[in-house]
Each structure stands twice: as C-alpha cells, then as structure tokens.
Protein backbone atom coordinates (compact mmCIF):
# COMPACT_ATOMS: atom_id res chain seq x y z
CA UNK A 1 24.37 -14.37 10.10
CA UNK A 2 22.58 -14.94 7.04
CA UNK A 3 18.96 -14.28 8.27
CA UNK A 4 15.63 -13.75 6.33
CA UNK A 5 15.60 -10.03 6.43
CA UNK A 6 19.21 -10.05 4.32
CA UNK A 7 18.17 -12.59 1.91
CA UNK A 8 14.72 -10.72 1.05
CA UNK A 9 16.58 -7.34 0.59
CA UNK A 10 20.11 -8.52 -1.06
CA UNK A 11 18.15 -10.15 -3.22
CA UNK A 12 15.74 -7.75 -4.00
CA UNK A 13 17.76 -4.67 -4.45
CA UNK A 14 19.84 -6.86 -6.51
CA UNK A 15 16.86 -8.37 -9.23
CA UNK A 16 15.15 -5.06 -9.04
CA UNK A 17 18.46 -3.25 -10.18
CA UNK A 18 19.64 -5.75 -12.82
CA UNK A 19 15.89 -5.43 -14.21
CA UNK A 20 16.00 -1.28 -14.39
CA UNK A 21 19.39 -1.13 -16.16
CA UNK A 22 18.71 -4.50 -18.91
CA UNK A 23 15.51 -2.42 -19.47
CA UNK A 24 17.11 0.84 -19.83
CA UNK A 25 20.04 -0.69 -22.02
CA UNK A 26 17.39 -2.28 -24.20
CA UNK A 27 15.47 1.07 -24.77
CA UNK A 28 19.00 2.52 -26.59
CA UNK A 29 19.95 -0.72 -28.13
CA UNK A 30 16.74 -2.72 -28.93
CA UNK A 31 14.00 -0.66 -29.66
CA UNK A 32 15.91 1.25 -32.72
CA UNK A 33 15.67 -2.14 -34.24
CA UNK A 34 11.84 -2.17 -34.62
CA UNK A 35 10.07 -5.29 -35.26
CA UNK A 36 13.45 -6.79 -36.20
CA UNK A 37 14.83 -9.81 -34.46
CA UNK A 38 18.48 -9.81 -33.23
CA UNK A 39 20.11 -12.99 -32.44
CA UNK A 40 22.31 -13.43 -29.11
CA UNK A 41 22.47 -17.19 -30.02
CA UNK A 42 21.39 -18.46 -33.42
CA UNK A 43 18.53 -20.82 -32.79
CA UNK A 44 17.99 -20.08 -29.27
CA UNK A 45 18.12 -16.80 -27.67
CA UNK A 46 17.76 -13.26 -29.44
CA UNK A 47 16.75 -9.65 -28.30
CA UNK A 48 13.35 -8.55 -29.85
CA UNK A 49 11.89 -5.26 -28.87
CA UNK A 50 7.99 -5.38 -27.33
CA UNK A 51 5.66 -3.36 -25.28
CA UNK A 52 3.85 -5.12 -22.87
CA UNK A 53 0.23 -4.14 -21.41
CA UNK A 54 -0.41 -7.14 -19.28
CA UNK A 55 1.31 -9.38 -16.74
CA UNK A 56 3.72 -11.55 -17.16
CA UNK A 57 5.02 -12.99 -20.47
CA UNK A 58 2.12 -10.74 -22.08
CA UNK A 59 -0.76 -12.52 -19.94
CA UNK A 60 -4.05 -10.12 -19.61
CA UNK A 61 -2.53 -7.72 -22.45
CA UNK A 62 -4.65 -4.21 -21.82
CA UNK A 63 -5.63 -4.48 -18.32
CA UNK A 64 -2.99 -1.96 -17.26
CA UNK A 65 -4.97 -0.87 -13.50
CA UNK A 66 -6.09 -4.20 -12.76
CA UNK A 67 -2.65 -5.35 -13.02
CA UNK A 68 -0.94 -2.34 -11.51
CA UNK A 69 -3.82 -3.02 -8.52
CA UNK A 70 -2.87 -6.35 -8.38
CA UNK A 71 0.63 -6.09 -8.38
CA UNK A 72 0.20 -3.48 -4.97
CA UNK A 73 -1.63 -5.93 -3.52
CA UNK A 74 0.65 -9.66 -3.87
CA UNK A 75 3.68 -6.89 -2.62
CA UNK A 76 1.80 -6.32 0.29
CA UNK A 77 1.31 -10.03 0.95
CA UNK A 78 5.04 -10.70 0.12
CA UNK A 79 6.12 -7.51 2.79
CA UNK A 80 3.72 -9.38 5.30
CA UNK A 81 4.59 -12.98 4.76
CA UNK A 82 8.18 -12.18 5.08
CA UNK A 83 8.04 -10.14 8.16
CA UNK A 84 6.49 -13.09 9.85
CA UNK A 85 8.42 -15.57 8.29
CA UNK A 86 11.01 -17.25 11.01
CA UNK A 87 14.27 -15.99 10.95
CA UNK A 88 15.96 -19.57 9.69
CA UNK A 89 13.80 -19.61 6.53
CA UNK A 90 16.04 -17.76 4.56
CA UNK A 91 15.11 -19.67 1.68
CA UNK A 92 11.94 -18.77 1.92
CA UNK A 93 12.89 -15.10 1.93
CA UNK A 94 14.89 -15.07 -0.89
CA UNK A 95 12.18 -16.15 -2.98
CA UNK A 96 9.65 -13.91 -1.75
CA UNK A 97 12.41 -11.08 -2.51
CA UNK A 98 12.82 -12.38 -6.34
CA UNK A 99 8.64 -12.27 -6.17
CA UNK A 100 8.67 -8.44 -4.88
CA UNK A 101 11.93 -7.26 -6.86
CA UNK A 102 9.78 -8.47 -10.31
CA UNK A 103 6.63 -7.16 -9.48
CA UNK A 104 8.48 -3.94 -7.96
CA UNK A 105 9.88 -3.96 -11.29
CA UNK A 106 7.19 -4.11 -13.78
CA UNK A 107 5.03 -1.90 -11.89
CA UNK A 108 7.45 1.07 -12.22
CA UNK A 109 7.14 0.65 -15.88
CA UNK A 110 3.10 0.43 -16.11
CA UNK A 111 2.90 3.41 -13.65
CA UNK A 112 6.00 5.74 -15.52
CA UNK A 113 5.19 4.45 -18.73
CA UNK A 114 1.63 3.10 -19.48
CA UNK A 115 3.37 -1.00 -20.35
CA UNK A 116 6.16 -2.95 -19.63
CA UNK A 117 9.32 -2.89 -21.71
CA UNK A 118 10.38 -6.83 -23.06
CA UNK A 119 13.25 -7.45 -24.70
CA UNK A 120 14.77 -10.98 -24.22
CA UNK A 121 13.06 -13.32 -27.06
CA UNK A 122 13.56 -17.37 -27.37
CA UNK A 123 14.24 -17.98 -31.07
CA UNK A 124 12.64 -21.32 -31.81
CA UNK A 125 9.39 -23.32 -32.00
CA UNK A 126 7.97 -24.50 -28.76
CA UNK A 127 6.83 -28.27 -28.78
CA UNK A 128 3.21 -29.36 -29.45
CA UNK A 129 2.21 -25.42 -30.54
CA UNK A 130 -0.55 -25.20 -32.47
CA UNK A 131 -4.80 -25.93 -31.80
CA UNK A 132 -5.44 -29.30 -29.37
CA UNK A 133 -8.45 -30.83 -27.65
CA UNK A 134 -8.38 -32.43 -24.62
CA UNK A 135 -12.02 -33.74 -23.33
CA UNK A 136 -13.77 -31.58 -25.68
CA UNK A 137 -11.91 -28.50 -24.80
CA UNK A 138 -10.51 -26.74 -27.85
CA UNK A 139 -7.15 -24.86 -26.93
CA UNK A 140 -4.05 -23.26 -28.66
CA UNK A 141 -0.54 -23.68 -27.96
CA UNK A 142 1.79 -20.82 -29.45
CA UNK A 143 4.35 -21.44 -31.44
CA UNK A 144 6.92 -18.92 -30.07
CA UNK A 145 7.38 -18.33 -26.18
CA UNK A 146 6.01 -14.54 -25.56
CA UNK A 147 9.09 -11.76 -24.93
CA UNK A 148 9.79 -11.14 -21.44
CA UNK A 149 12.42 -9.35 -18.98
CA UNK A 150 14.34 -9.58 -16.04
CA UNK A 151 11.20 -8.92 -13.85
CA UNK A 152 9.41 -12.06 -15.41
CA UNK A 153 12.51 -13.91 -14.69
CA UNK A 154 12.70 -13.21 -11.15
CA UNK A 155 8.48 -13.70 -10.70
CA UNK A 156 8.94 -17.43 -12.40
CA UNK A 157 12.31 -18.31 -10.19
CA UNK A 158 10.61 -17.03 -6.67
CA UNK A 159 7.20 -18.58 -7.29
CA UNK A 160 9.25 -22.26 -8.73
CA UNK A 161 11.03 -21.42 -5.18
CA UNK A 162 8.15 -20.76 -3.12
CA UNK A 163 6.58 -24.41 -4.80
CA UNK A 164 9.52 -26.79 -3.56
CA UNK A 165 8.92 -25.10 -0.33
CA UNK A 166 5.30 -25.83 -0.02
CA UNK A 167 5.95 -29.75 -0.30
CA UNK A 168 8.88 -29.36 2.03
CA UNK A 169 8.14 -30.75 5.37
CA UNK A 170 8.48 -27.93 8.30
CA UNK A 171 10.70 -29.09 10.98
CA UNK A 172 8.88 -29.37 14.21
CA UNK A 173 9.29 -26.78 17.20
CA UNK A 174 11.80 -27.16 19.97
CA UNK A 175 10.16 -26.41 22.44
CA UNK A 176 7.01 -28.82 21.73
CA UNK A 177 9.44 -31.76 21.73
CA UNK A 178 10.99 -30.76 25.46
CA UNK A 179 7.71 -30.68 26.60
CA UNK A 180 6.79 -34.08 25.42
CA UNK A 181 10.33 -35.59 27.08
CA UNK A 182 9.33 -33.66 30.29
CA UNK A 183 5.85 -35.35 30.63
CA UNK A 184 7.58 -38.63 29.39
CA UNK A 185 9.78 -38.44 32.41
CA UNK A 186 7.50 -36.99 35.23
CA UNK A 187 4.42 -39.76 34.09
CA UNK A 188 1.07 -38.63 34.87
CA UNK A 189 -0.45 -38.52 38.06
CA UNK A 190 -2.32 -41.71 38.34
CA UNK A 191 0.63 -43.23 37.30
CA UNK A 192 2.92 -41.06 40.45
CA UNK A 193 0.71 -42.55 42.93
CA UNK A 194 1.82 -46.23 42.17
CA UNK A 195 5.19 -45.67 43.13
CA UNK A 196 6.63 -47.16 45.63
CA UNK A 197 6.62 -45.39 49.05
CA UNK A 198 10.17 -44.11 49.83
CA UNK A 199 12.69 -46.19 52.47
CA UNK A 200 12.17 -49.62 51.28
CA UNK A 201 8.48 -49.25 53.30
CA UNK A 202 5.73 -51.09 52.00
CA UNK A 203 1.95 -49.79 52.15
CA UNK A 204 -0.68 -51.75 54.42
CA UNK A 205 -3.39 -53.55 52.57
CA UNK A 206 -6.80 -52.13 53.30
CA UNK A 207 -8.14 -54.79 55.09
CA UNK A 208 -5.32 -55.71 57.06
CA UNK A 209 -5.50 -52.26 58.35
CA UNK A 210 -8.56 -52.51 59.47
CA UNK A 211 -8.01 -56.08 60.68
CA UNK A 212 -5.30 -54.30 62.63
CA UNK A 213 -7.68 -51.57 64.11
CA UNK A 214 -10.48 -53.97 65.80
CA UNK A 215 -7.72 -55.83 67.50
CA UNK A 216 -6.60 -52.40 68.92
C-alpha cells in the first residue's frame, strides 16, 4: 500500500540523489567553463556555472548560518508534520519529501562547502523586467531568472504542492458521521418518552386517573 511514510522517503531519497549527482556532474563539466554560458536549448535553457550564498534562486545572498539555521529548522517541521500526517495523505507526503530532499540538499553544500553550487540557467528575458511603481513603491524586476539546481526545483514543486492542498477541502471523519446517524436514529430523550407505550396500550390522562381514584 502506497502510504505516507513511502511517498515522503521514495521521494526524498530520490530528489536528494538526482540533486548530489547533477551537482557533482556540473562541478567537472560546468564550472571549467567560467562565466561562459552553454546552451542546452538555444533561447531557452542553458548550463551556466554560479556559486550561491543564499537561499533559493540566490535569495538572501551572504547569510550562509542564518540560512543553514533555517534550513535545520523547516526540516524539523517537515519530519514532524509528516509523522503526524494521516496515513491516506500521501499527497501530502510526497510534497513535504520534495520540501526536505531540497533543503537536505542545499544544506550539504553550505555546510561542506561554504555556498550552493547552481548550474541550470533560463536563457531569455523575463517579461515586465526592469524598475516599476506600484502605489508609490519603487521596485525592480530582473531581466534574467537567477541560476538554480535540482534542490530549488524540488523546494518550488513541494511548496506549489503543499498550496493546492491548503485550499483542498479535508474529507470529514468516519467516525463523527456514525455518531451523528446513531443519535439520528435513537432521538433524544424527551423525544423517547413520547412514544407510544408498547402492546397497542394507551396511557391514562391525568385527570381521568384521578377521576378514577375518588370513585375507588
């Protein structure tokens, strides 16, 4: 049975291995090429060596503990969520084992190696790059999407994961719903002592009991 504890582990043995061996291929292949760019597909996708101090797609570049502290810490959460995860949200799972593999990942290299090895480059402009404003705030789009890896891959996919499941609806538990049809059949007490008495009989109005009695 396909449960959550395989899907978090199949998955992130799997991520975590593709991302050590693309990163160890690129360190003989790419990085002799320098600062040059070599294309995979003209126009779209090319391999471009680049060390990476910060997170993600080159986010907080130079905060090498904070990250490496913060990457201990959302494994931890993903180790805890899972564990208490029910066993039919393999879904669920899966993503939080493309979250761990990816931070599993990128941590090795800031803790071996001092930054992250990137390698895999989009080669074209990015729509709307360049300086905007929006209600007064002054930003920057760039014009090329930042080098990543295998690890930043797997972080995007689980978390994109992890958001569809959020706005799913949870199905509601079994065993709440029998005991709503239980209490639905059995009534509630006031509503017992209504019923009829048992043999056909019929209950004696109070004051034709008593009627009854003085006569006696």
């Amino acid at each position: 049975m396909f449960t959550r504890k395989l899907a978090f582990w199949t998955c992130l043995i799997a991520m975590l291995a593709a991302d050590l061996v693309t990163k160890a291929w690129a360190s003989a292949n790419v990085e002799p090429l320098g600062d040059r760019i070599q294309p995979v597909i003209p126009g779209f996708l090319a391999w471009k060596w680049a060390l990476n101090q910060g997170a993600a797609f080159s986010m907080f570049d130079g905060h090498v503990a904070f990250l490496a502290i913060v990457a201990a810490v959302v494994l931890g959460a993903v180790f805890v969520y899972m564990y208490k995860a029910e066993p039919r949200r393999w879904v669920f799972a899966l993503a939080l084992g493309l979250v761990a593999s990816g931070a599993i990942g990128n941590l090795t290299d800031r803790i071996i190696l001092g930054h992250v090895r990137d390698f895999i480059f989009f080669d074209f402009d990015l729509p709307l790059w360049g300086q905007h404003e929006v209600f007064g705030f002054a930003f920057e789009l760039p014009r090329r999407w930042p080098v990543f890896n295998v690890a930043d891959i797997a972080i995007m996919l689980g978390v994109g994961i992890l958001l569809v499941q959020s706005f799913r609806p949870q199905p509601k538990a079994k065993g709440k719903d029998k005991t709503a049809d239980t209490s639905r059949e059995t009534g509630t007490p006031g509503e017992q002592t209504n019923m009829e008495s048992p043999a056909g009989t019929q209950q004696p109005e109070p004051q034709e009991a008593a009627a009854g009695a003085e006569q006696r």
